[in-house]
N, C-alpha and C. Protein backbone atom coordinates (compact mmCIF):
# COMPACT_ATOMS: atom_id res chain seq x y z
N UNK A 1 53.44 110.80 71.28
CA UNK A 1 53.71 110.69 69.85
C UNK A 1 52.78 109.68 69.18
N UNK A 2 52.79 108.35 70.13
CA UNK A 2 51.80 107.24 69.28
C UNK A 2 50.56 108.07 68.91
N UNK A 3 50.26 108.66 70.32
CA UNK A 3 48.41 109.51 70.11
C UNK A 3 48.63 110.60 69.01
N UNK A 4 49.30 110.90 68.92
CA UNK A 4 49.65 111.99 67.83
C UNK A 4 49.42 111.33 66.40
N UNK A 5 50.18 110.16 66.06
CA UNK A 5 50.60 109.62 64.90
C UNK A 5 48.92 109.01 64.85
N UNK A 6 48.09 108.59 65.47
CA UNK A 6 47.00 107.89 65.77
C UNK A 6 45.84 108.86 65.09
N UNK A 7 45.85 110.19 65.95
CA UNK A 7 44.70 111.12 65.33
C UNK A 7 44.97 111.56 63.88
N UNK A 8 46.27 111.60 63.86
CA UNK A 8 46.71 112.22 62.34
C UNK A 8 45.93 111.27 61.43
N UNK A 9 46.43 109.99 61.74
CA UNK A 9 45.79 108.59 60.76
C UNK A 9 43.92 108.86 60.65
N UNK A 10 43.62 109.29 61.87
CA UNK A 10 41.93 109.14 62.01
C UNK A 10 41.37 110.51 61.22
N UNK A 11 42.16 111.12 61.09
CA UNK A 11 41.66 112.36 60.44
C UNK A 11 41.82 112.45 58.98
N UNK A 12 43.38 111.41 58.57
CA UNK A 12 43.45 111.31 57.03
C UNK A 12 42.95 110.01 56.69
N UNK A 13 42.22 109.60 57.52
CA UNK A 13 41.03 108.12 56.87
C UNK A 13 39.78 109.10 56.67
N UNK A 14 39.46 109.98 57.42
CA UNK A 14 38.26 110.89 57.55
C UNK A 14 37.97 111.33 56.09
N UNK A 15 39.47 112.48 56.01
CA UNK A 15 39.35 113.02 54.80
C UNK A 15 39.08 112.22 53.58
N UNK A 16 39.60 111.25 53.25
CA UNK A 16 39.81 110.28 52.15
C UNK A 16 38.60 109.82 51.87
N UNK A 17 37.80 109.54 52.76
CA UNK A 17 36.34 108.82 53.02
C UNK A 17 35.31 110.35 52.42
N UNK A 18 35.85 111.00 53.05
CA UNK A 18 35.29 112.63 52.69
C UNK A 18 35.22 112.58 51.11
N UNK A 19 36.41 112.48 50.67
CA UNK A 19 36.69 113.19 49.14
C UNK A 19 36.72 112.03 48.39
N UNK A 20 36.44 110.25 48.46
CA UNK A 20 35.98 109.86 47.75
C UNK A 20 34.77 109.02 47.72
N UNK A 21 34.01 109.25 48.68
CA UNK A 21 32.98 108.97 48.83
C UNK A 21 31.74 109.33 49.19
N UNK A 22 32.08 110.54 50.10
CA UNK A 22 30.75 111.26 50.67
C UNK A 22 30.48 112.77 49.48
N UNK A 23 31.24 112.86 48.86
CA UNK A 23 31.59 113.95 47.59
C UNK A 23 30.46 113.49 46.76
N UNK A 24 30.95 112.36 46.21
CA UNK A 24 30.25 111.47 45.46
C UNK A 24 28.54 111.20 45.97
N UNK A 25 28.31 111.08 46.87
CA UNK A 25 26.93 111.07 47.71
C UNK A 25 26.41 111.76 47.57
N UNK A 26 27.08 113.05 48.08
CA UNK A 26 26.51 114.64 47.93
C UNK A 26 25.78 115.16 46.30
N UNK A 27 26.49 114.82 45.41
CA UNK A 27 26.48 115.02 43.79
C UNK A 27 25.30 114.16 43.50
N UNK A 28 25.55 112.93 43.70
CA UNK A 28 24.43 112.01 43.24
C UNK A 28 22.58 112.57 43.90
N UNK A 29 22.92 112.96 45.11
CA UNK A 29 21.78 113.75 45.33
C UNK A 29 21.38 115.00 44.58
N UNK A 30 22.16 115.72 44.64
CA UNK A 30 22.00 116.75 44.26
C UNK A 30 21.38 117.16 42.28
N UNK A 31 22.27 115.87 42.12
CA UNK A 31 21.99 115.34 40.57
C UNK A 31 20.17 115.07 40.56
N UNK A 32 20.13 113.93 41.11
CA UNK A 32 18.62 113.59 41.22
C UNK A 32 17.90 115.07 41.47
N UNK A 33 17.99 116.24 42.30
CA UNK A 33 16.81 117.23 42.35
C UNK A 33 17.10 118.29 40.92
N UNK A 34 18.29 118.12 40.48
CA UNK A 34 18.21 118.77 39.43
C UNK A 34 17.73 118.35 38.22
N UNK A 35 17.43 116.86 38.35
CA UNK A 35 17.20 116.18 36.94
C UNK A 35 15.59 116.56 36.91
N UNK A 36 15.09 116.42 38.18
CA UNK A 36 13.68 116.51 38.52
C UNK A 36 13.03 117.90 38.35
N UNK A 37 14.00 119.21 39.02
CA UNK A 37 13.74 120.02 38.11
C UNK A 37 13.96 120.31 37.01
N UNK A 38 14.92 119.71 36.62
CA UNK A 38 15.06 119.76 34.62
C UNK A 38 13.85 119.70 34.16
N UNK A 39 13.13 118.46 34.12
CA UNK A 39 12.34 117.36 33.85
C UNK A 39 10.61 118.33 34.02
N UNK A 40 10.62 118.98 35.22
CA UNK A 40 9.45 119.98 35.38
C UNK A 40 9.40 121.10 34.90
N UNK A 41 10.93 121.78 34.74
CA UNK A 41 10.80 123.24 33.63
C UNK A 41 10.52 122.86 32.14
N UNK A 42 10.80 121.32 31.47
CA UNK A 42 10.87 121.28 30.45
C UNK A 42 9.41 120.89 30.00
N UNK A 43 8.74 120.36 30.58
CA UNK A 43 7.20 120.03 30.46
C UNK A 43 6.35 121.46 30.75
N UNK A 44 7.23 122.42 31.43
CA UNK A 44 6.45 123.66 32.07
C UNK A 44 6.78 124.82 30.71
N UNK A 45 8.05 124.59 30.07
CA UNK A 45 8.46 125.84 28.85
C UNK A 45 8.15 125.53 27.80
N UNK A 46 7.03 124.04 27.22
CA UNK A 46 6.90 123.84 25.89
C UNK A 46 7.46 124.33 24.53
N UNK A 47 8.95 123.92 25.08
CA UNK A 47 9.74 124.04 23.77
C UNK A 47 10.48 125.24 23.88
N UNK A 48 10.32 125.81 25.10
CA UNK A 48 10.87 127.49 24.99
C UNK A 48 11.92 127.20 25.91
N UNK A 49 13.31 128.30 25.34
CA UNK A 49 14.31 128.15 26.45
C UNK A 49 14.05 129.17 27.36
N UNK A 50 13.76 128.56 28.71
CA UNK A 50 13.97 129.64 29.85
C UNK A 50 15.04 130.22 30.40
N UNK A 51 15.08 131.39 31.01
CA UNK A 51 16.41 131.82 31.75
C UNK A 51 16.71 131.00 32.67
N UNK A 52 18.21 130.87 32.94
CA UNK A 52 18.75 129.78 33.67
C UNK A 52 19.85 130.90 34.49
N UNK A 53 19.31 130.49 35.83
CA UNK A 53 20.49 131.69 36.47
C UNK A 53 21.76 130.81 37.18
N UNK A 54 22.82 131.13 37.65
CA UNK A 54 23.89 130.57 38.20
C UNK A 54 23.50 129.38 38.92
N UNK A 55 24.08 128.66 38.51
CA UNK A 55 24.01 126.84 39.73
C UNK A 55 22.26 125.92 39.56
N UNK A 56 22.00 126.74 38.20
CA UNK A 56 20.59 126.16 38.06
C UNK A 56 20.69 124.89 36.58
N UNK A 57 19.71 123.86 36.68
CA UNK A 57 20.00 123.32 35.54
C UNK A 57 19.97 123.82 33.73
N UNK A 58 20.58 123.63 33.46
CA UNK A 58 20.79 124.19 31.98
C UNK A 58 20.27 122.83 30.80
N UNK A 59 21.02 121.86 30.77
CA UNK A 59 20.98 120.99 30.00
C UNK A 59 21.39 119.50 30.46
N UNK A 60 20.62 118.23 29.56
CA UNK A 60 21.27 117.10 30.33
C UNK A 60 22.24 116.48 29.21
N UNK A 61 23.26 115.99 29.94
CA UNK A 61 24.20 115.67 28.63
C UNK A 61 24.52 113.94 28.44
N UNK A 62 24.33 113.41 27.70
CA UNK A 62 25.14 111.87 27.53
C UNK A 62 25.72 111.26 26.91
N UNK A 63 26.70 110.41 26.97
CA UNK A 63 27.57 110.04 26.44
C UNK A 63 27.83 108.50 26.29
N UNK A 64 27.04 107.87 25.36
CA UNK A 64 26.86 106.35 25.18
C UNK A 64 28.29 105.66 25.11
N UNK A 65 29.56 106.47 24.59
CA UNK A 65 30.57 105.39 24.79
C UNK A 65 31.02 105.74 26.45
N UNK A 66 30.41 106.27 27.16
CA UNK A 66 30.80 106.24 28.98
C UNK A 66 30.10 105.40 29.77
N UNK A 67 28.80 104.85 29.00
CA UNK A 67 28.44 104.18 29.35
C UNK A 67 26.58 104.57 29.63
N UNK A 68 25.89 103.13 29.58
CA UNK A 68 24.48 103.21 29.23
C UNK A 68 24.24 104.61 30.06
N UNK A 69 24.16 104.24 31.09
CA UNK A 69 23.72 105.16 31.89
C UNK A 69 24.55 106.43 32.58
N UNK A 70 25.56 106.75 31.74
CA UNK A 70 26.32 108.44 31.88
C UNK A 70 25.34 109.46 31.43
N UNK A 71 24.93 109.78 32.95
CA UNK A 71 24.34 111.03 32.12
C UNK A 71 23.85 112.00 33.39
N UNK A 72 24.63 113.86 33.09
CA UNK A 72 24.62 114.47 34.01
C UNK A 72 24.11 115.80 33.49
N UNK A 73 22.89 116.29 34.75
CA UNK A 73 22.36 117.51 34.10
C UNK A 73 24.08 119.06 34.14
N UNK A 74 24.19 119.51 33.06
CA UNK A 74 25.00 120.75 33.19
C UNK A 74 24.08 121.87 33.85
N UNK A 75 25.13 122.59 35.22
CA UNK A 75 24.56 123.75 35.70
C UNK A 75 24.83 124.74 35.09
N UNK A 76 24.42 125.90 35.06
CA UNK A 76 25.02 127.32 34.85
C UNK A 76 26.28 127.99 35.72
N UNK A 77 27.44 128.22 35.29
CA UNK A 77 28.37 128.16 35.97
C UNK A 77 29.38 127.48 36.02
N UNK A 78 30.26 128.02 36.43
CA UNK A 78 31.97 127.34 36.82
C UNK A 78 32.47 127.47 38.12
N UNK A 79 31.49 128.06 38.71
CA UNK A 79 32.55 128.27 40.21
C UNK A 79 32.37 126.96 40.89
N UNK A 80 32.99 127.10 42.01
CA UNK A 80 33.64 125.29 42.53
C UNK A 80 32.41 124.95 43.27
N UNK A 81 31.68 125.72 44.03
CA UNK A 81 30.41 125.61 44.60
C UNK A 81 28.89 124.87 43.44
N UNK A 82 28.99 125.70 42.08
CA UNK A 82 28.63 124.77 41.05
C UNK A 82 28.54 124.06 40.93
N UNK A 83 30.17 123.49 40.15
CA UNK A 83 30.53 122.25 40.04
C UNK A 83 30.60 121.08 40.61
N UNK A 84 30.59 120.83 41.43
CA UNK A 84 30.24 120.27 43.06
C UNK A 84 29.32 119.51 42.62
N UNK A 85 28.23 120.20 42.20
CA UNK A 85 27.21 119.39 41.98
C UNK A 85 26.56 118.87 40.82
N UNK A 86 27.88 119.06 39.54
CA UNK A 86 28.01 118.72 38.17
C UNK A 86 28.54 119.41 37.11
N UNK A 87 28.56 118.93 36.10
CA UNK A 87 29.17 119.68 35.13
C UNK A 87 28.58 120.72 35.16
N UNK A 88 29.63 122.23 34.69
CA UNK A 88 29.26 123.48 34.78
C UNK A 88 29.20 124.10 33.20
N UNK A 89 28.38 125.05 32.67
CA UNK A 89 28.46 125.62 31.42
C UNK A 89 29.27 126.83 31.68
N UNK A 90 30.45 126.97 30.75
CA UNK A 90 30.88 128.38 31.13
C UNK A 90 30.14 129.50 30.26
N UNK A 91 29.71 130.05 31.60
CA UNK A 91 28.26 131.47 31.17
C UNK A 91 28.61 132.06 29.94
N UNK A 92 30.20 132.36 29.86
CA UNK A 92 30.47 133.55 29.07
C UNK A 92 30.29 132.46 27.34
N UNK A 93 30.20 131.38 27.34
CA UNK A 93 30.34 130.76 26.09
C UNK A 93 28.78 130.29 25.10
N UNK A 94 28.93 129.56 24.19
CA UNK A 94 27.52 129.94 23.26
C UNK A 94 26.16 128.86 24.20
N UNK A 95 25.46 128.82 24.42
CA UNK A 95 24.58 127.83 24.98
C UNK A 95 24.83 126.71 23.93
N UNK A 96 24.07 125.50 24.18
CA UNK A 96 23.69 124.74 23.54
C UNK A 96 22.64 124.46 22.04
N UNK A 97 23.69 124.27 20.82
CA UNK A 97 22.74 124.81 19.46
C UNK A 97 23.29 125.90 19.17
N UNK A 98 23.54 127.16 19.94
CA UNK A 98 24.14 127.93 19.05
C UNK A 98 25.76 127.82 18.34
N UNK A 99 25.50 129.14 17.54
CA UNK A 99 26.81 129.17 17.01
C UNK A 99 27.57 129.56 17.63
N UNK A 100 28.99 129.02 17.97
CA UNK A 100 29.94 129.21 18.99
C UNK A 100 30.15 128.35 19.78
N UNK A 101 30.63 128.22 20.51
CA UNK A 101 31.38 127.36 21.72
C UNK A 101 30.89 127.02 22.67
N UNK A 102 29.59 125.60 22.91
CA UNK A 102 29.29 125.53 24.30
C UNK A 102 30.39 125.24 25.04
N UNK A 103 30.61 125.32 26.13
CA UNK A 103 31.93 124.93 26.63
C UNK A 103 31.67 124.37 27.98
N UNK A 104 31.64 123.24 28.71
CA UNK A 104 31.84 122.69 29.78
C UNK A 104 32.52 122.03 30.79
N UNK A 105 32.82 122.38 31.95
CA UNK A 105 33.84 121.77 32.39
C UNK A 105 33.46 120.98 33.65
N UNK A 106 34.08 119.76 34.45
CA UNK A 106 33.69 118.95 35.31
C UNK A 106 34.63 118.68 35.86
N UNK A 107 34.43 117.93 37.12
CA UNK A 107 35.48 117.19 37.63
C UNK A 107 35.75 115.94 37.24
N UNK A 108 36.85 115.60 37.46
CA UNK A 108 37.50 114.13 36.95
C UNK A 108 37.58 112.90 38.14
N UNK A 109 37.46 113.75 39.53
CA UNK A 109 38.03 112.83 40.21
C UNK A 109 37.20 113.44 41.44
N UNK A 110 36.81 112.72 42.41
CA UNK A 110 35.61 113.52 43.62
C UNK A 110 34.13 114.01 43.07
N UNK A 111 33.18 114.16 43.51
CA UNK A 111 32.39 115.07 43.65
C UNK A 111 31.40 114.48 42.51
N UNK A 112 30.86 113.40 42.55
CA UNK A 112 30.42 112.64 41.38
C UNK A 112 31.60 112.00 39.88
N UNK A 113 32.49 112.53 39.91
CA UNK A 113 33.80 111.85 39.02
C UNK A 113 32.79 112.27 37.60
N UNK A 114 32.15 112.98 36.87
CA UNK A 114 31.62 113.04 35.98
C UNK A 114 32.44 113.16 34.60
N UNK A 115 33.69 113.52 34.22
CA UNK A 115 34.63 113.37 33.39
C UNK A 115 35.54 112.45 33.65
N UNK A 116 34.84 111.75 35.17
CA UNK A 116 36.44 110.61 35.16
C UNK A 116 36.87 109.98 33.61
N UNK A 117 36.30 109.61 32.66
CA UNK A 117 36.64 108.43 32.00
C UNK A 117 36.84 109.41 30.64
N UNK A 118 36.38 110.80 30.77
CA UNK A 118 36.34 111.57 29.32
C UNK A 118 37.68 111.18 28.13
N UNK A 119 38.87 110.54 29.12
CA UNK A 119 40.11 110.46 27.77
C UNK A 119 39.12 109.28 26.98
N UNK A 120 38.05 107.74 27.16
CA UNK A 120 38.06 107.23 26.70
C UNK A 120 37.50 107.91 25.04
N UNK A 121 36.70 109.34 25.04
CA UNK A 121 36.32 109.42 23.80
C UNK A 121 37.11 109.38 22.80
N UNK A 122 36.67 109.34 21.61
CA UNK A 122 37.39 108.95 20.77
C UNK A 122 36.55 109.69 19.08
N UNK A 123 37.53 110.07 18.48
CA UNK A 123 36.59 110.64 17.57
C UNK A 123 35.83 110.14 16.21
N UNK A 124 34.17 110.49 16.39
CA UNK A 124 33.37 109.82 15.72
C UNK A 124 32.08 109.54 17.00
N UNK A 125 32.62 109.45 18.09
CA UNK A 125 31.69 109.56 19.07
C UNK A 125 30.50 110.43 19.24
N UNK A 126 29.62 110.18 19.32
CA UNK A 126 28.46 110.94 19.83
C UNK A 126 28.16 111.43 21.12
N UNK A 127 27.61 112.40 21.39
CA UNK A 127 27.27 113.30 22.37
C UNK A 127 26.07 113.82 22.05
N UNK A 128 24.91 113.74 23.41
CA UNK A 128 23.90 114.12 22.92
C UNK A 128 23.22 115.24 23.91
N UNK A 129 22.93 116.04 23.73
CA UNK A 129 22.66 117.15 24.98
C UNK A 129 20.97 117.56 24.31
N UNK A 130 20.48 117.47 25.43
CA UNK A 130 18.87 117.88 26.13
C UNK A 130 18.63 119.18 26.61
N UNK A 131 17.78 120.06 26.15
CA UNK A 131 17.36 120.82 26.81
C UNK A 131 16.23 121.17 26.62
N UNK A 132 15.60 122.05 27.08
CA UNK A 132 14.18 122.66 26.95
C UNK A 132 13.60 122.85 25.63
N UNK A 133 13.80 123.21 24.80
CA UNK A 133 13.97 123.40 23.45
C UNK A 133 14.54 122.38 22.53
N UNK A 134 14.45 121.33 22.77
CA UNK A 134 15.14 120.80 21.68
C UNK A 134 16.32 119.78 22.15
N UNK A 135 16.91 118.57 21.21
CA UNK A 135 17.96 117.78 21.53
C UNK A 135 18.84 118.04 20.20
N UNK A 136 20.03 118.18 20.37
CA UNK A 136 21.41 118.66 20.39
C UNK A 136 22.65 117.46 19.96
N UNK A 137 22.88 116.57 18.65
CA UNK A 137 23.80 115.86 18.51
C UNK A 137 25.50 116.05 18.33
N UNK A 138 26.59 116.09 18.87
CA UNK A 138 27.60 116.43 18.73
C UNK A 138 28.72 115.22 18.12
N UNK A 139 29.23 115.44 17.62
CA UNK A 139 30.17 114.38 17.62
C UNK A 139 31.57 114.58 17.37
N UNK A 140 32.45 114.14 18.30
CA UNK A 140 33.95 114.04 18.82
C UNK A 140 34.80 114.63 17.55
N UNK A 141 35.10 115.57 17.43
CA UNK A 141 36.75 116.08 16.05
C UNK A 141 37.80 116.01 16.88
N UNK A 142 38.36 116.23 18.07
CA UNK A 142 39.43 116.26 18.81
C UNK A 142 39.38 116.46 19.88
N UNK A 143 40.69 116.09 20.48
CA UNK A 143 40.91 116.44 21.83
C UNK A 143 42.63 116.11 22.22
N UNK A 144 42.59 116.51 23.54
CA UNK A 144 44.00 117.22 23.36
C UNK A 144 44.79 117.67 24.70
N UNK A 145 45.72 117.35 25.11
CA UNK A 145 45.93 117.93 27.19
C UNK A 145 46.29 119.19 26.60
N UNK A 146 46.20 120.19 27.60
CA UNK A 146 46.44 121.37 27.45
C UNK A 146 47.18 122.02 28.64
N UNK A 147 47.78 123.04 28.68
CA UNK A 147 48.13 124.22 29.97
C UNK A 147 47.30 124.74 31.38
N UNK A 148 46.78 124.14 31.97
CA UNK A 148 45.87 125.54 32.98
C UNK A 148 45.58 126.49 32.46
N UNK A 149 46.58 127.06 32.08
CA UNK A 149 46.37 128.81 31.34
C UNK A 149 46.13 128.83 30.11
N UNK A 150 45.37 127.43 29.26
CA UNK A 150 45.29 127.86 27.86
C UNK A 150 43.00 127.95 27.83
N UNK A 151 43.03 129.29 28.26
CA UNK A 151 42.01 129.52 28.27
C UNK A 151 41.08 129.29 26.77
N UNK A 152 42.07 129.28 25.90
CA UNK A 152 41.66 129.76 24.29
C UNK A 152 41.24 128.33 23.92
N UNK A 153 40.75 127.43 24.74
CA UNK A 153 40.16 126.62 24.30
C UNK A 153 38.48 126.57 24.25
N UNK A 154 37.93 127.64 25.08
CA UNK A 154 37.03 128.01 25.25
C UNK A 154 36.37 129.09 24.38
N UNK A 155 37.29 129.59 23.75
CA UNK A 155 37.04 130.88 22.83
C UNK A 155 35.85 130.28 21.97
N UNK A 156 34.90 131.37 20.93
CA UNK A 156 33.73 131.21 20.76
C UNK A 156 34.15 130.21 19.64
N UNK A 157 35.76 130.13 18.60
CA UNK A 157 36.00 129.08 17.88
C UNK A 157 37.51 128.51 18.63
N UNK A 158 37.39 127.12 19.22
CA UNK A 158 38.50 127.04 20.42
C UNK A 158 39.95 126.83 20.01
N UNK A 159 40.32 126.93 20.55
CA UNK A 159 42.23 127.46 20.24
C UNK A 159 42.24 128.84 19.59
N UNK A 160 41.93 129.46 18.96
CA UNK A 160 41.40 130.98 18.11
C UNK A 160 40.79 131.89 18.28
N UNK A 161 41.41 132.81 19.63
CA UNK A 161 40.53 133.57 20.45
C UNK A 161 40.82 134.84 19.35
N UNK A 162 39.33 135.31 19.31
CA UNK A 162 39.38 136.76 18.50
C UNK A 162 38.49 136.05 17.26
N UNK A 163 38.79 135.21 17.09
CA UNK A 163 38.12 134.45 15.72
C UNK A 163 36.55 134.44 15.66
N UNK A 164 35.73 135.11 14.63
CA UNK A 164 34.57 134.55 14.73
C UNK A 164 33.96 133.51 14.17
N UNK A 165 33.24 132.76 14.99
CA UNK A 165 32.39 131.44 14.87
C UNK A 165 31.63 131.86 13.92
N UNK A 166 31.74 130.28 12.94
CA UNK A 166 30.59 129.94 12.53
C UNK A 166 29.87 128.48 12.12
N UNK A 167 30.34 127.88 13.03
CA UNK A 167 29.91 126.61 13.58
C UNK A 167 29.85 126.48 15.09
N UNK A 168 28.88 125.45 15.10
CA UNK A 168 28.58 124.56 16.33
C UNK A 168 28.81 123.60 17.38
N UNK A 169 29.95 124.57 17.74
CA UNK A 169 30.83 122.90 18.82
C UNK A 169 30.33 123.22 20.06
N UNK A 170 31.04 121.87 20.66
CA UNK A 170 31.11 121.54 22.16
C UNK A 170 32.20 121.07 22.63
N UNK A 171 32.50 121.98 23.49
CA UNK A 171 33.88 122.23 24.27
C UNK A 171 33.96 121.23 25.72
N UNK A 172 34.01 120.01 25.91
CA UNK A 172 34.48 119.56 27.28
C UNK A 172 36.05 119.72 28.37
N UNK A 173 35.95 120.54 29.46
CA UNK A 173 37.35 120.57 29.95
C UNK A 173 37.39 119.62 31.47
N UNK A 174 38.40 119.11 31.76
CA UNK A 174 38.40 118.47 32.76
C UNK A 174 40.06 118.81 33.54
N UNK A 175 40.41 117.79 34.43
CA UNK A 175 41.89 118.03 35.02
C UNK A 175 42.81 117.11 34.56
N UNK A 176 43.64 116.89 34.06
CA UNK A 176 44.58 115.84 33.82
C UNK A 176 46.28 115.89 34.39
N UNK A 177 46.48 114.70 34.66
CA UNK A 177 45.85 113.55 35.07
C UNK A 177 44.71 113.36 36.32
N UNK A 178 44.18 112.25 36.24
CA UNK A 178 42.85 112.29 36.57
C UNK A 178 42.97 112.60 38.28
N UNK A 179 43.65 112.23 38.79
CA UNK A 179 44.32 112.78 40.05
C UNK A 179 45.04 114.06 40.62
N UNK A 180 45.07 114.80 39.81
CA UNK A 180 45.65 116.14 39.59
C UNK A 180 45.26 117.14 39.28
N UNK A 181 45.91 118.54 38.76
CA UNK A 181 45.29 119.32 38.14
C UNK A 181 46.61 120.20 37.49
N UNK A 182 47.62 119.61 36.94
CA UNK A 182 48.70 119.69 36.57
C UNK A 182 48.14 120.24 35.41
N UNK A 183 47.70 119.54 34.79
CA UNK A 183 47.03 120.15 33.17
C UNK A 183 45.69 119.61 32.94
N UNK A 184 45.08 119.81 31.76
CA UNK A 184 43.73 119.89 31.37
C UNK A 184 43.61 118.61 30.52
N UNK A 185 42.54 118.12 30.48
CA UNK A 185 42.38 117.51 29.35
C UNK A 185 41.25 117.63 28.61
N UNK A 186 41.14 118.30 27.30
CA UNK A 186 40.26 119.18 26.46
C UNK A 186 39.94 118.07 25.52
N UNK A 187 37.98 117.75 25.61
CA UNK A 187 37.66 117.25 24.01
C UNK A 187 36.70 118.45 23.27
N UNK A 188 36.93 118.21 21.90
CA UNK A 188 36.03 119.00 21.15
C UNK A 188 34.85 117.99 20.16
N UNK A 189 33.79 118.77 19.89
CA UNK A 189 32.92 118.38 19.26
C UNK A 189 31.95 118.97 18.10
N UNK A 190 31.61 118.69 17.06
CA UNK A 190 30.83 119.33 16.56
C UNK A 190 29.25 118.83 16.29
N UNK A 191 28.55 119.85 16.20
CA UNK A 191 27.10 119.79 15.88
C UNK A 191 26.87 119.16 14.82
N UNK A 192 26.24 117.92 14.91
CA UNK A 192 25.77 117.56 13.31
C UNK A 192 24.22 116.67 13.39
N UNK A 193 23.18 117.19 14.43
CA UNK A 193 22.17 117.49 14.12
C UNK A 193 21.26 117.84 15.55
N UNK A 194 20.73 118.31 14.81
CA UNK A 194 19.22 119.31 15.80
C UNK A 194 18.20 118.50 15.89
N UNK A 195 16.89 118.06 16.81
CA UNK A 195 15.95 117.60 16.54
C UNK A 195 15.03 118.43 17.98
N UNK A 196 14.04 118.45 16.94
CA UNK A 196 12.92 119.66 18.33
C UNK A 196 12.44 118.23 19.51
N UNK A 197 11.93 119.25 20.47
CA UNK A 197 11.73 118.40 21.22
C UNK A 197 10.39 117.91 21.03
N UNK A 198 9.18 117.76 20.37
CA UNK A 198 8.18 116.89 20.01
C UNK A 198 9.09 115.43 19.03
N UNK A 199 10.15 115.91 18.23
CA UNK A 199 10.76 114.64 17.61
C UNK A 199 11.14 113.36 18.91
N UNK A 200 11.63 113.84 20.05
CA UNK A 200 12.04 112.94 20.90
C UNK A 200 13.70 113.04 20.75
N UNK A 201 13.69 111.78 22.17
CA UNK A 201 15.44 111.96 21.84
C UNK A 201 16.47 111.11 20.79
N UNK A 202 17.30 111.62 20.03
CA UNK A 202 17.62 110.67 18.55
C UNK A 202 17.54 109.45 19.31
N UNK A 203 17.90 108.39 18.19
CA UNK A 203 17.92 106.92 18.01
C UNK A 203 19.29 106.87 18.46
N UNK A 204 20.61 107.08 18.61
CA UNK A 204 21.50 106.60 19.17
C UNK A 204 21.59 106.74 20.45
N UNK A 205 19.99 107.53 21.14
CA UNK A 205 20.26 107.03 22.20
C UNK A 205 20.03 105.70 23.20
N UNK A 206 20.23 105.72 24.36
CA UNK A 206 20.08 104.09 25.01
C UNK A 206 18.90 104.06 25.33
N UNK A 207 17.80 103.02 24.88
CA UNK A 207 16.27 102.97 25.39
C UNK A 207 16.08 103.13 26.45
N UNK A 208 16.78 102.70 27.53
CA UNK A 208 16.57 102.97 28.45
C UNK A 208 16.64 104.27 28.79
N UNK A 209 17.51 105.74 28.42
CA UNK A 209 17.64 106.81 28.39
C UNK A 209 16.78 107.39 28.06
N UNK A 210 16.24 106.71 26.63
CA UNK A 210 15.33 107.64 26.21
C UNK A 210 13.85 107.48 26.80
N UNK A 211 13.40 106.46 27.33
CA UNK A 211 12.36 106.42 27.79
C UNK A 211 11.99 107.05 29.25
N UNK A 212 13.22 107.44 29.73
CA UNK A 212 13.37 108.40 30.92
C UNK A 212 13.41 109.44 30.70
N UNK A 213 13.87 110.12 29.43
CA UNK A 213 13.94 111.70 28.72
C UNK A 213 12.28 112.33 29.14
């Protein structure tokens, strides 16, 4: 029984070490080759958006009240294999800039923690998203816990499925509580300015950010 009670312990120190630390390892790598290919398609598409296929980088996103240096490229995709390795865009929703609903979702807790801290936004906040084409200002209108099953936050105008868009948000979803996945915790955002990518990245961002853009 002791040897019993013994391996059980060595296997749930294993796991724990697994899921909050080597998760986290895995992501942070994985982050770095995607930033790097970000960074080479965007010097390679002069201003043009390229096709972006499943689990490939899409956009880099940041968030100055998470802190100087929050900042994670979004893949294409939602499946868990994706996400894994960062925030995911859900395919079926508007890209970034358009009209409609970018919509993204992350983990809160493991696997880089990239929404861990998302309840701190607050609205009036800025959000600034990068891509090939151009930088992307959002800023915070709401947010809100939600159901598992309230998909209609994602809709092309969110909570109002069937509704057609005609504005520019950004949809963040995560798990709440941050340990769980009991329910969601949903922020929204809207577009309130565009700048091409010869302008550079706006002024609210962190120099240090931007001189790495």
């Amino acid at each position: 029984m002791a040897e019993l009670m013994l391996t059980a312990g060595v296997v749930l120190a294993l796991l724990v070490f697994y899921l909050l630390v080597w998760t986290n390892v895995q992501t942070s790598a994985a982050q770095q080759d995607l930033l790097e290919e970000f960074r080479t398609e965007k010097a390679r598409s002069a201003g043009k958006a390229p096709e972006v296929s499943i689990g490939e980088g899409l956009a880099v996103l940041y968030a100055p009240r998470l802190g100087a240096d929050w900042r994670w490229v979004v893949l294409e995709g939602t499946d868990m294999g994706t996400i894994d390795d960062g925030p995911g865009h859900f395919a079926e929703t508007a890209l970034p800039g358009e009209i409609g609903n970018f919509a993204v979702a992350g983990h809160r807790a493991t696997h880089g923690e990239p929404f861990a801290d998302l309840d701190r936004l607050v609205e009036g906040d800025e959000i600034y998203v990068e891509t090939t084409d151009g930088w992307f200002t959002y800023q915070v209108t709401w947010s809100r816990i939600v159901a598992p099953t309230a998909v209609e936050v994602i809709a092309p105008v969110a909570g109002h499925p069937g509704k057609k868009p005609t504005e520019h948000t950004l949809t963040l979803v995560t798990c709440n509580p941050r340990w769980a996945s009991t329910e969601r915790l949903v922020v929204g955002a809207q577009l309130v300015q565009t700048r091409a990518p010869g302008a550079g990245p706006p002024e609210g961002l962190d120099p240090a950010a931007r001189e790495e853009s």
